[in-house]
Protein backbone atom coordinates (compact mmCIF):
# COMPACT_ATOMS: atom_id res chain seq x y z
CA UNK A 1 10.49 8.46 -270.60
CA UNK A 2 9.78 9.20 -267.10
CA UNK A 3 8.97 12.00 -264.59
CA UNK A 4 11.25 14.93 -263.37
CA UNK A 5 10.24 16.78 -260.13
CA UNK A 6 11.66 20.26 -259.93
CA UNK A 7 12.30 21.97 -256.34
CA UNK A 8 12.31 25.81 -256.24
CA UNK A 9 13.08 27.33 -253.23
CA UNK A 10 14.05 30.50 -254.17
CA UNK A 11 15.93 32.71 -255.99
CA UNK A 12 18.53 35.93 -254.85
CA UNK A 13 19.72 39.34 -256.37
CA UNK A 14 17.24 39.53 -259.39
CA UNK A 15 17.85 42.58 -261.50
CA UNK A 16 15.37 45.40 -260.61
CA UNK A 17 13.67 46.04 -264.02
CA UNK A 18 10.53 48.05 -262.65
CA UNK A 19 10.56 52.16 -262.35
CA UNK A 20 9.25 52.03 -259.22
CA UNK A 21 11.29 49.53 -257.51
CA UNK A 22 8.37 46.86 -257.22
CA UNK A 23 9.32 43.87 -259.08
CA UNK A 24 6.83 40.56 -259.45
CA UNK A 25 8.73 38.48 -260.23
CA UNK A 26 7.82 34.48 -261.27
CA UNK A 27 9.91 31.93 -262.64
CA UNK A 28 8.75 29.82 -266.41
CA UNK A 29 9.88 26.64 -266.51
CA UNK A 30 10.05 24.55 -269.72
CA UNK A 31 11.21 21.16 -271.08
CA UNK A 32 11.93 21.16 -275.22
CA UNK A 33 8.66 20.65 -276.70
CA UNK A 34 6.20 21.11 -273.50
CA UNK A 35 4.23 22.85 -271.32
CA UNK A 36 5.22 25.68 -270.26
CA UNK A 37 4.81 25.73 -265.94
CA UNK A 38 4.62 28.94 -263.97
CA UNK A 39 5.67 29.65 -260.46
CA UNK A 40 3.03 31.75 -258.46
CA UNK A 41 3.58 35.91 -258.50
CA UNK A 42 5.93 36.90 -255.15
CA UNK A 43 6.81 40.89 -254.47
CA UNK A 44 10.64 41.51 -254.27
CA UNK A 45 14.07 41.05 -255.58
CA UNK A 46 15.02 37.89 -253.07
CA UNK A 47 11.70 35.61 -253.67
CA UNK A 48 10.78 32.48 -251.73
CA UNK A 49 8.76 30.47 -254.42
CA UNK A 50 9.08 26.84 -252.06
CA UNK A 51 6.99 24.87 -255.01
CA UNK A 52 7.61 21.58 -256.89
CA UNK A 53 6.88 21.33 -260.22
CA UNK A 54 6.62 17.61 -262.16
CA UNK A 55 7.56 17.39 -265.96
CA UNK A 56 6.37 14.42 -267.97
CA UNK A 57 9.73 13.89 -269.96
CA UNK A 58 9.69 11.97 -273.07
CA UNK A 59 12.10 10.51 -275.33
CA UNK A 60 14.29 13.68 -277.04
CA UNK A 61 13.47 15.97 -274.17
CA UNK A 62 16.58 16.23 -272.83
CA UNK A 63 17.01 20.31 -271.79
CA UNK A 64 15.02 22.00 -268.99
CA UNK A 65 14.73 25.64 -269.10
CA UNK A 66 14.23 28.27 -266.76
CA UNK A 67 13.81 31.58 -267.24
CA UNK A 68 13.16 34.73 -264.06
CA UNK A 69 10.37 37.03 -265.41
CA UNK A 70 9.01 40.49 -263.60
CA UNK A 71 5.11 40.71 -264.50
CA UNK A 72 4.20 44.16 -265.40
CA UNK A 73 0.76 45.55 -266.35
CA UNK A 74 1.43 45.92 -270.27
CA UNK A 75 4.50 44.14 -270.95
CA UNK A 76 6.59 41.31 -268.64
CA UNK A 77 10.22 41.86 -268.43
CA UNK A 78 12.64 39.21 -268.79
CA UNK A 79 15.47 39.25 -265.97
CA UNK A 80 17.47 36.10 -266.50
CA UNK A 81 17.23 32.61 -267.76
């Protein structure tokens, strides 16, 4: 039981999953059995997020998962976890 603060700066050389060449991508963030967080929307395939996020972790909850998403109009695109 206890708090974990998450630091993300940025991320590098995400896959280019848009036609156009315009990714938006945003990073989900997840601990077993918990919120879901959400970094804010950036333009690009290099992205400076600089946010902290703070996960309420309790007993069991022992993985944190991250996965890189590019938002699209109809349908987001997963590009990495």
């Amino acid at each position: 039981k206890g708090q974990l603060y998450v630091k993300l700066n940025r991320a590098t050389k995400l896959t280019d999953k848009d036609l156009f060449g315009k990714s938006d991508p945003f990073i989900e963030m997840w601990l077993e059995k918990a919120y879901k967080q959400r970094s804010k929307d950036t333009k690009g395939l290099n992205p400076i997020f600089d946010q902290t996020f703070c996960f309420y972790v309790r007993p069991g909850q022992n993985k944190l998962y991250i996965r890189a998403v590019d938002k699209d109009t109809f349908r987001n695109d997963k590009i990495g976890d």
